[in-house]
Protein backbone atom coordinates (compact mmCIF):
# COMPACT_ATOMS: atom_id res chain seq x y z
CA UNK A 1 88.61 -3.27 40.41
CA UNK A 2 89.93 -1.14 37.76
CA UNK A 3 87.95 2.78 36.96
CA UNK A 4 85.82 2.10 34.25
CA UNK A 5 87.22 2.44 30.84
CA UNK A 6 85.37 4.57 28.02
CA UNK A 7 82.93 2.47 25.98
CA UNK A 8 84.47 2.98 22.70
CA UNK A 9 88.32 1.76 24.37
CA UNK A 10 86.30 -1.20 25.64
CA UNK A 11 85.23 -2.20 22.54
CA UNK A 12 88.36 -2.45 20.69
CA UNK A 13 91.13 -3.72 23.04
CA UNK A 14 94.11 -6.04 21.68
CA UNK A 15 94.89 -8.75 23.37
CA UNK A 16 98.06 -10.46 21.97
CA UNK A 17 97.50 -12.67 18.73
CA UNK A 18 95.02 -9.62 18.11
CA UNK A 19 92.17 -10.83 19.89
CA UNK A 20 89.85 -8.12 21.04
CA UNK A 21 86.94 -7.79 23.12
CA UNK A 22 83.21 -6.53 22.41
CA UNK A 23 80.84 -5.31 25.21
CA UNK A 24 79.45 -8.50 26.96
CA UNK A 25 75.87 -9.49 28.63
CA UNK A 26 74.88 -12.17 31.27
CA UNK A 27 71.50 -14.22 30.93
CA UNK A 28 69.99 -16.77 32.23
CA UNK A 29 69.22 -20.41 31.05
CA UNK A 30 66.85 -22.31 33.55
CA UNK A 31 68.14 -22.33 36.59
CA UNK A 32 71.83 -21.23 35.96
CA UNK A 33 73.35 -17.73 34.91
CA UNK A 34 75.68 -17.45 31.94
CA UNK A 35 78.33 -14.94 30.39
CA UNK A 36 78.07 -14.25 26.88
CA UNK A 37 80.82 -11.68 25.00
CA UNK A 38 82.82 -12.05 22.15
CA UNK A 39 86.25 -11.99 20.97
CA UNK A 40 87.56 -11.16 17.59
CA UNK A 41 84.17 -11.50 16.53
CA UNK A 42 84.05 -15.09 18.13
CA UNK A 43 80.85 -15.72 20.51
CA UNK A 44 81.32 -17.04 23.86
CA UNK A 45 79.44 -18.00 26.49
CA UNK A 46 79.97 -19.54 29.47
CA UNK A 47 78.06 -21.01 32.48
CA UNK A 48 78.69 -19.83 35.35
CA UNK A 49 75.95 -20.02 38.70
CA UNK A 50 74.37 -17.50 40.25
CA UNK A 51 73.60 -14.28 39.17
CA UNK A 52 76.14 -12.35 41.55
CA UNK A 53 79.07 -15.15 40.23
CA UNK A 54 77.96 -13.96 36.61
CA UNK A 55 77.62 -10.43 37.12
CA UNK A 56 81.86 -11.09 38.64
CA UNK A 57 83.05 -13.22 36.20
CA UNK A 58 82.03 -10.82 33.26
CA UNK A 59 83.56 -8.08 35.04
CA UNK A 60 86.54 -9.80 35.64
CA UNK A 61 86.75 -11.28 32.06
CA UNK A 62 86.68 -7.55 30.87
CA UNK A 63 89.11 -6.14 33.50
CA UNK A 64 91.44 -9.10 32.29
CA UNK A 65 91.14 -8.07 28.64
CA UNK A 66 91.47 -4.38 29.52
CA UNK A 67 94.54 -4.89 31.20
CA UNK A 68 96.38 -7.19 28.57
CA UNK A 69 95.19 -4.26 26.19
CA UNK A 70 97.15 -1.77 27.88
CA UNK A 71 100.43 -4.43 28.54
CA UNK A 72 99.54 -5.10 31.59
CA UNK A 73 98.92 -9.04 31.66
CA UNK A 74 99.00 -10.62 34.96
CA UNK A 75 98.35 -14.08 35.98
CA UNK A 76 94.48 -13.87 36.87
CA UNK A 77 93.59 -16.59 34.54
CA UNK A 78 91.85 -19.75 34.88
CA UNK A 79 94.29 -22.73 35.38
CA UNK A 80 90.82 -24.95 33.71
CA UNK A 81 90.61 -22.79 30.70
CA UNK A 82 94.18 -22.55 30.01
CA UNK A 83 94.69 -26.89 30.38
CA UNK A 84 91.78 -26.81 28.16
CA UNK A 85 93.10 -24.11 25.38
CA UNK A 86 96.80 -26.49 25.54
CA UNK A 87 95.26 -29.38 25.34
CA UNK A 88 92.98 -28.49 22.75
CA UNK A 89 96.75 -27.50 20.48
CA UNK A 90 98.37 -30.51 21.73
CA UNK A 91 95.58 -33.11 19.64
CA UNK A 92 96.63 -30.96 16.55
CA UNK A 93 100.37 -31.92 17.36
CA UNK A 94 100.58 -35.66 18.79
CA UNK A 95 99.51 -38.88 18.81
CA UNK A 96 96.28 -40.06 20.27
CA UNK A 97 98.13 -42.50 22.85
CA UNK A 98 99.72 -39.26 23.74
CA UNK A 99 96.62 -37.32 24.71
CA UNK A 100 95.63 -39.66 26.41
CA UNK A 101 98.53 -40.17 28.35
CA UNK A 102 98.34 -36.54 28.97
CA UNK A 103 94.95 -36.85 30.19
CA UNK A 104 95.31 -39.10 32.75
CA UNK A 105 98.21 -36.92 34.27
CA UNK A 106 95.68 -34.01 33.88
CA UNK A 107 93.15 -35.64 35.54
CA UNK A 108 95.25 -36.67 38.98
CA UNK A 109 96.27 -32.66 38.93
CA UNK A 110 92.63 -31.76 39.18
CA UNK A 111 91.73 -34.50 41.65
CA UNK A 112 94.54 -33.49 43.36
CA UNK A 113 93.80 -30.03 44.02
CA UNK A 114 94.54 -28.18 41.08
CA UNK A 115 90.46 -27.87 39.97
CA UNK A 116 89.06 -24.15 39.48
CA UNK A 117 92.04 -22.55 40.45
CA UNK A 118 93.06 -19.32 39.20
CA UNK A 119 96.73 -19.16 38.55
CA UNK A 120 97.70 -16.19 40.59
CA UNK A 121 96.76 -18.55 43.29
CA UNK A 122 99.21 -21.19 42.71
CA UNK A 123 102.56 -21.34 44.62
CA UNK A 124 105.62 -23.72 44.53
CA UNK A 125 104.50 -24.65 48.04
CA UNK A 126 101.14 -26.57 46.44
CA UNK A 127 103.02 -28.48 44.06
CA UNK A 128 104.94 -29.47 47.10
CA UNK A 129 102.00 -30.17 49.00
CA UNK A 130 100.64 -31.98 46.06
CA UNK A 131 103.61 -34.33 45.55
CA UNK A 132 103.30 -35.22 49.45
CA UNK A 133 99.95 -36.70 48.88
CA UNK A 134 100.23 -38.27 45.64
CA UNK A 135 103.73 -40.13 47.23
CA UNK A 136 101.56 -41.13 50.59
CA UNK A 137 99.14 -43.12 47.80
CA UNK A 138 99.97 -46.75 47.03
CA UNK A 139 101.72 -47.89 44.14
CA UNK A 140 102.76 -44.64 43.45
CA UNK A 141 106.13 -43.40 42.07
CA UNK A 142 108.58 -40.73 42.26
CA UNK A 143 108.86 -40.44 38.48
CA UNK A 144 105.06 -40.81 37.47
CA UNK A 145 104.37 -37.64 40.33
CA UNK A 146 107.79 -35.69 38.11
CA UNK A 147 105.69 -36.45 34.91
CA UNK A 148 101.99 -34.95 36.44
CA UNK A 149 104.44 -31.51 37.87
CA UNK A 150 106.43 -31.44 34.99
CA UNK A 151 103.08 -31.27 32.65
CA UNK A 152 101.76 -28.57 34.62
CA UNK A 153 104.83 -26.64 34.76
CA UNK A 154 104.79 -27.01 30.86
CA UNK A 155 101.13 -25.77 30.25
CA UNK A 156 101.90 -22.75 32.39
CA UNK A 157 105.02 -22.10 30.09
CA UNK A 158 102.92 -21.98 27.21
CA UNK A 159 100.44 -19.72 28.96
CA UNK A 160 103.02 -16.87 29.25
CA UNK A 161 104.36 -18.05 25.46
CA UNK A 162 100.81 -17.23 24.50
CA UNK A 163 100.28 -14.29 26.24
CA UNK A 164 97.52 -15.44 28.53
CA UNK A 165 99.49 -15.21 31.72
CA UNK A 166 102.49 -12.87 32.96
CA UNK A 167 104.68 -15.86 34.90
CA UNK A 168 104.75 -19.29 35.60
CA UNK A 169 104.70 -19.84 39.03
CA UNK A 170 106.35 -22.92 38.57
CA UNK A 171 109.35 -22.15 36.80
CA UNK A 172 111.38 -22.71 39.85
CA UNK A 173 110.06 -26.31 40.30
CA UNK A 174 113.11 -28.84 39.68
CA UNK A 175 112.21 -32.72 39.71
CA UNK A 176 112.10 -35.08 42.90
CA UNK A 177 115.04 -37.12 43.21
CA UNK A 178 113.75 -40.96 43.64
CA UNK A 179 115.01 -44.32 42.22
CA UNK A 180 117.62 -44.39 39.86
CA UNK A 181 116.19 -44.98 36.06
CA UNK A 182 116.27 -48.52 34.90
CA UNK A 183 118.40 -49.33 32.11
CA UNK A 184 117.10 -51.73 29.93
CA UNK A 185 119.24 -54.02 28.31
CA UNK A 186 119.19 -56.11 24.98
CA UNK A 187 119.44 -59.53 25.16
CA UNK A 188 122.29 -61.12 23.55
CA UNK A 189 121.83 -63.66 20.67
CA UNK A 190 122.88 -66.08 23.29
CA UNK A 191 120.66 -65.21 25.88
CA UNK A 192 117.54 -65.11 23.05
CA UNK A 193 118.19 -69.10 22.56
CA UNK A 194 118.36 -69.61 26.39
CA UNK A 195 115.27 -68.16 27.12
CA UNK A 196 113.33 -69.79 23.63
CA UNK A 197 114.38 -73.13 24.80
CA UNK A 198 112.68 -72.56 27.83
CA UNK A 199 109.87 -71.37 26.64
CA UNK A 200 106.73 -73.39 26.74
CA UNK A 201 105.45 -74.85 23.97
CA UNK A 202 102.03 -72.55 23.70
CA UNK A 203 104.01 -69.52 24.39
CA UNK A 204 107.53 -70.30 22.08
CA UNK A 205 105.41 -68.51 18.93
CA UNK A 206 104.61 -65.46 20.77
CA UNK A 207 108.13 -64.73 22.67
CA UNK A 208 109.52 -65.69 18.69
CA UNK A 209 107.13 -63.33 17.42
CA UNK A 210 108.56 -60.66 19.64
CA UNK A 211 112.38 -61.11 19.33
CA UNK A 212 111.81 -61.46 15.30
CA UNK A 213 108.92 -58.36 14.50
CA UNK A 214 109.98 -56.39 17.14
CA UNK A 215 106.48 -55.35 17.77
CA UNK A 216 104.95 -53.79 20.63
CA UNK A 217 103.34 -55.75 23.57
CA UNK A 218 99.77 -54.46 22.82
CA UNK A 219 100.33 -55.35 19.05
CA UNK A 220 101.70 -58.96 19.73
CA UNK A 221 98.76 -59.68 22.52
CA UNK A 222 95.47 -58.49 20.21
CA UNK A 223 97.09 -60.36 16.73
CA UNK A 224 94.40 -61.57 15.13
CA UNK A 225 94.07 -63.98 12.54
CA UNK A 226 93.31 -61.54 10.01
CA UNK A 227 96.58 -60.07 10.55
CA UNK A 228 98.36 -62.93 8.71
CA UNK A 229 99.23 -63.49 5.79
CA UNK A 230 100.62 -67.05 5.39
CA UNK A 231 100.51 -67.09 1.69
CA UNK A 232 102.53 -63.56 2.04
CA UNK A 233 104.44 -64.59 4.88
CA UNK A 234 103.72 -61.23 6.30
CA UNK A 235 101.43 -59.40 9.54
CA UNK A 236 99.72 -56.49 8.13
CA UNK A 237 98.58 -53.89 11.26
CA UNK A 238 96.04 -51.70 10.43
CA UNK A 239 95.20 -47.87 11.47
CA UNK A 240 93.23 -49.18 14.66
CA UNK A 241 96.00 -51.78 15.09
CA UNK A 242 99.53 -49.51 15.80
CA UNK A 243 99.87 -47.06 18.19
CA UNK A 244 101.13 -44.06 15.53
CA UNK A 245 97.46 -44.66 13.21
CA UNK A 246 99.71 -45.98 9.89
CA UNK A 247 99.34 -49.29 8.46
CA UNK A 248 102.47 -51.92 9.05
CA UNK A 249 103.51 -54.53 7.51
CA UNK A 250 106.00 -56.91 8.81
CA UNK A 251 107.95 -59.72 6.62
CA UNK A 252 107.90 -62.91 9.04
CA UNK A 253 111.21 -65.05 9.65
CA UNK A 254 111.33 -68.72 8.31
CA UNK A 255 110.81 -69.86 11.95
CA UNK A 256 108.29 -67.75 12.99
CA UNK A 257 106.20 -68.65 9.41
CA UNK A 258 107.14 -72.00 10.34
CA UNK A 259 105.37 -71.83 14.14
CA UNK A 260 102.34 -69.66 12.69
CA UNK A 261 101.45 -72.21 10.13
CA UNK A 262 100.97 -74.98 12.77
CA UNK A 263 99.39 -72.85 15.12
CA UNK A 264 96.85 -71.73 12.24
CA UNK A 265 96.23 -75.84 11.71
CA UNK A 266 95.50 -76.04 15.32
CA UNK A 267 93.23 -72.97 15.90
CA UNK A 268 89.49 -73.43 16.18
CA UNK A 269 87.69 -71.14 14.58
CA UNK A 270 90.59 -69.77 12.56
CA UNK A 271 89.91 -66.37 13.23
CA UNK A 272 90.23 -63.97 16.92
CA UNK A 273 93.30 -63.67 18.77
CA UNK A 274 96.39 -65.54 17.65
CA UNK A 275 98.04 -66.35 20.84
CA UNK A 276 96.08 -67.99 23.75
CA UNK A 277 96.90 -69.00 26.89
CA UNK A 278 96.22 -72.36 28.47
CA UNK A 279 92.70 -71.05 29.44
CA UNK A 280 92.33 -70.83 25.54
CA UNK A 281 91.84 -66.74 26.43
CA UNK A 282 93.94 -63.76 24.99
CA UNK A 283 96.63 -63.45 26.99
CA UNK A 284 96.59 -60.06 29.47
CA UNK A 285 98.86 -58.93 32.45
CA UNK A 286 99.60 -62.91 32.92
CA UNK A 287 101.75 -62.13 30.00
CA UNK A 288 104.32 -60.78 32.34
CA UNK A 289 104.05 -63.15 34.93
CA UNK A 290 104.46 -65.97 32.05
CA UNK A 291 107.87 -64.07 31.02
CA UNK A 292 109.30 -64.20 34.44
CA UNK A 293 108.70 -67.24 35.19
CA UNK A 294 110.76 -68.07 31.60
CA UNK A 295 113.52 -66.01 32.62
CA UNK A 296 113.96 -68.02 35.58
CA UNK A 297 113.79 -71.54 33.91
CA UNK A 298 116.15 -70.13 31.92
CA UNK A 299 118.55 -69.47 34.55
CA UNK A 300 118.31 -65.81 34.26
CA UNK A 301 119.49 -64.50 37.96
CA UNK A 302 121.07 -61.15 39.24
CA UNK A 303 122.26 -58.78 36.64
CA UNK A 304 119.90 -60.14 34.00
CA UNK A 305 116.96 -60.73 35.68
CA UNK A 306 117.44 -56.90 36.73
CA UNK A 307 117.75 -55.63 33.50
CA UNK A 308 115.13 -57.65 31.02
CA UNK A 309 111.86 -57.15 31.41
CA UNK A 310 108.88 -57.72 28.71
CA UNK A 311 109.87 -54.43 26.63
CA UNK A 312 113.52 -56.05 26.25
CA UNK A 313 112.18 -58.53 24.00
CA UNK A 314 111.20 -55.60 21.32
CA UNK A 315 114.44 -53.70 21.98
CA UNK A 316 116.47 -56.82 21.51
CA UNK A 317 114.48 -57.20 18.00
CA UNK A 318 115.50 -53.94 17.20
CA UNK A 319 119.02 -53.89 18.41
CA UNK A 320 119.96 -57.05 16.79
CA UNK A 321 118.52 -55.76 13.63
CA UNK A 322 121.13 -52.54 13.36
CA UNK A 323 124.02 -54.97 14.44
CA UNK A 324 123.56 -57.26 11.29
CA UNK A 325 123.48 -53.95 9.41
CA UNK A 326 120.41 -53.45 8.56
CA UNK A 327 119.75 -49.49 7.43
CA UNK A 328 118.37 -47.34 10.53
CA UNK A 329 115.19 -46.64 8.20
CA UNK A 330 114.52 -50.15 7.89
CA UNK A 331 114.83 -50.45 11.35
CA UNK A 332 112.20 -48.07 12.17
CA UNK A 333 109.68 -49.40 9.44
CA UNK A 334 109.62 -52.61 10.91
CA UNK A 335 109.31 -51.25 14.58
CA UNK A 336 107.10 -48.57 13.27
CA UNK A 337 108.65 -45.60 15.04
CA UNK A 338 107.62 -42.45 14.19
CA UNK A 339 110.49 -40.22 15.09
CA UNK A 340 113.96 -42.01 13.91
CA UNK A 341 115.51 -40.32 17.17
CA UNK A 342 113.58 -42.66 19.62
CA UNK A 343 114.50 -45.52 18.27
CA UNK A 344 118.65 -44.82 17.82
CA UNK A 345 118.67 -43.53 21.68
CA UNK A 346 116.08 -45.57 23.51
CA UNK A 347 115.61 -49.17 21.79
CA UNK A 348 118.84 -49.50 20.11
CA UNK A 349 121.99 -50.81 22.53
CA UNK A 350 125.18 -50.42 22.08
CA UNK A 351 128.27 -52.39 24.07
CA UNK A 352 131.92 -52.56 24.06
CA UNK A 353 131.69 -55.87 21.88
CA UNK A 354 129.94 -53.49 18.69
CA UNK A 355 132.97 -51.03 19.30
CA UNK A 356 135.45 -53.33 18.79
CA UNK A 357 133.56 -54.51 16.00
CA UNK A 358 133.83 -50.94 14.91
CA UNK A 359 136.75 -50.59 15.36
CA UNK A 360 138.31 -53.03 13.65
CA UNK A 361 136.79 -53.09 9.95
CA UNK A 362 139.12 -49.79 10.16
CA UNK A 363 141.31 -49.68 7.07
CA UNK A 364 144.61 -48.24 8.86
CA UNK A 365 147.33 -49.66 10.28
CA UNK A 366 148.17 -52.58 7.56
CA UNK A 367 151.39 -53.58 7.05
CA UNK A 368 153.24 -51.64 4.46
CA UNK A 369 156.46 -54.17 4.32
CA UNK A 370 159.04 -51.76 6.58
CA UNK A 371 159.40 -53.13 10.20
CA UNK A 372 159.84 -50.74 12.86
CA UNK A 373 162.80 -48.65 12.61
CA UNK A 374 163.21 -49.77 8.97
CA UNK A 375 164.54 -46.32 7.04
CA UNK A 376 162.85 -44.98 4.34
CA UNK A 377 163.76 -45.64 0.73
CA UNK A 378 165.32 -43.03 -1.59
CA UNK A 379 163.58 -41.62 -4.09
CA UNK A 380 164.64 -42.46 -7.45
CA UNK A 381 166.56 -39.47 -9.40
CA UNK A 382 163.73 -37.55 -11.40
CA UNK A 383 161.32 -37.66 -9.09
CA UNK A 384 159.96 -34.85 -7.42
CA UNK A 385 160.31 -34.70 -3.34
């Protein structure tokens, strides 16, 4: 514990961002004690137990903000409060799916031992520890346990960016080495026909749906009626319906139009989910199993069946889009990405066949009528060399 400081230091301490600290007070509320200071002129209070854990935590809260007030921050913070204060920035700065992505990684952390711990506390040896138990758990992968370190290493970065913390105890931490990444691969326009005309006939509209929108899985399972627009000959996705909250709308292809309209004839009511299963129920995780099983009466075996899965359907949409030379922005209307960059280096394929293609609509090289070894002609008098 540091001396005492003098009342009238204590009451105007800088913490970085120019937050300062006034003389705090613990109280209590039925049966539980609370803290209650303030900062910048911002109230706080806390719960925190017992009497004695009060009487601590105040004293510690004001030996922390003493400290950072005379440069001397350290890492006695609470991991809890400083995954809260990130978290908290990160909802002004991404998407919902996002946070909540980030939440679930959050919350296997804490359930994994990384609850009410104070940061000084934390060693490379528990993340260690940590990734030993998490691996041990089925179903369980090498990169899903890199994505809950790696998020933890990152809010402790932005602890000492902030100026809550002195180090990150995890800047050392490097990623697990596990299964190689699986590249996904865009199906040729081949390979599209092969596996339509083994589609079954309930599921040919959805897997056309998919190769021609390029929509996502959730956003081709939970198309509803009201989404079409036959008259239009359109799908217009509202806020609830994307993943980046904006509104798309989607021009349908002649054959998919075509496939909608009889569907639409056949559907009773005409309204809830527009593709069914044979159970007459929105299709699910059976929507996998159904594409697998296609792939195979297709004749899809080795290579390909290693490198298509469901999500190649909406990167073949995509890539085949940029090879008939479509604009890039068009590209990413349709698909409705966000950020232009994801969708040029993740769902966008390029092989040899589009750099000879490339290649070729080059305008050099044409023959300018002297062979090989041909000389020159001479200029004509009067003309400058």
């Amino acid at each position: 514990m540091m001396p005492m400081l003098p009342e009238k230091l204590r009451l105007h301490l800088w913490l970085p961002e120019r937050r300062c600290a006034d003389m705090g007070r613990i109280f209590q509320k039925q049966d539980k004690w609370w803290i209650d200071y303030r900062v910048n002129g911002k109230r706080h209070r806390k719960k925190i137990g017992t009497k004695a854990e009060a009487e601590a935590a105040l004293s510690e809260m004001e030996s922390r903000i003493a400290r950072a007030g005379l440069g001397a921050i350290d890492n006695r913070y609470s991991l809890d409060e400083l995954i809260v204060e990130v978290m908290r920035r990160k909802k002004l700065e991404l998407e919902s799916s996002t946070i909540k992505s980030y939440g679930d990684l959050v919350a296997n952390l804490q359930k994994g031992g990384f609850r009410r711990r104070r940061i000084d506390t934390i060693r490379l040896e528990d993340a260690e520890v940590y990734c030993e138990k998490r691996l041990a758990e089925d179903g369980v992968s090498t990169r899903r346990v890199n994505m809950e370190i790696g998020l933890l290493k990152h809010i402790l970065k932005l602890g000492v960016e902030r100026g809550r913390i002195a180090t990150n105890p995890l800047a050392a931490w490097r990623d697990l080495k596990g299964e190689p990444t699986k590249v996904r691969r865009a199906m040729t326009p081949q390979q599209v026909q092969r596996f339509l005309d083994a589609s079954m006939p309930r599921e040919y509209p959805l897997w056309l749906c998919y190769v021609t929108t390029a929509m996502r899985r959730e956003e081709v399972v939970d198309l509803q009626w009201e989404n079409v627009d036959l008259e239009a000959a359109e799908l217009r996705l509202e806020v609830k319906d994307t993943k980046n909250d904006d509104v798309k709308v989607i021009p349908l292809h002649p054959t998919l139009l075509v496939e909608l309209r009889k569907l639409n004839l056949a559907a009773k009511p005409k309204q809830g989910n527009v593709f069914l299963n044979r159970q007459g129920r929105p299709y699910k995780n059976n929507l996998i199993r159904s594409f697998r099983r296609t792939l195979r009466r297709a004749g899809f075996k080795g290579e390909e069946l290693k490198h298509f899965d469901i999500q190649s359907l909406r990167v073949t949409g995509a890539t085949q889009l940029m090879r008939e030379g479509v604009h890039p922005k068009v590209v990413q209307r349709i698909t409705g990405h966000k950020n232009i960059k994801v969708l040029l280096d993740i769902y966008t394929k390029v092989n040899n066949d589009d750099c000879r293609k490339a290649i070729s609509k080059l305008p050099y090289g044409k023959a300018s009528g002297t062979g090989v070894g041909t000389k020159p002609k001479k200029l004509s008098q009067g003309v400058a060399g």
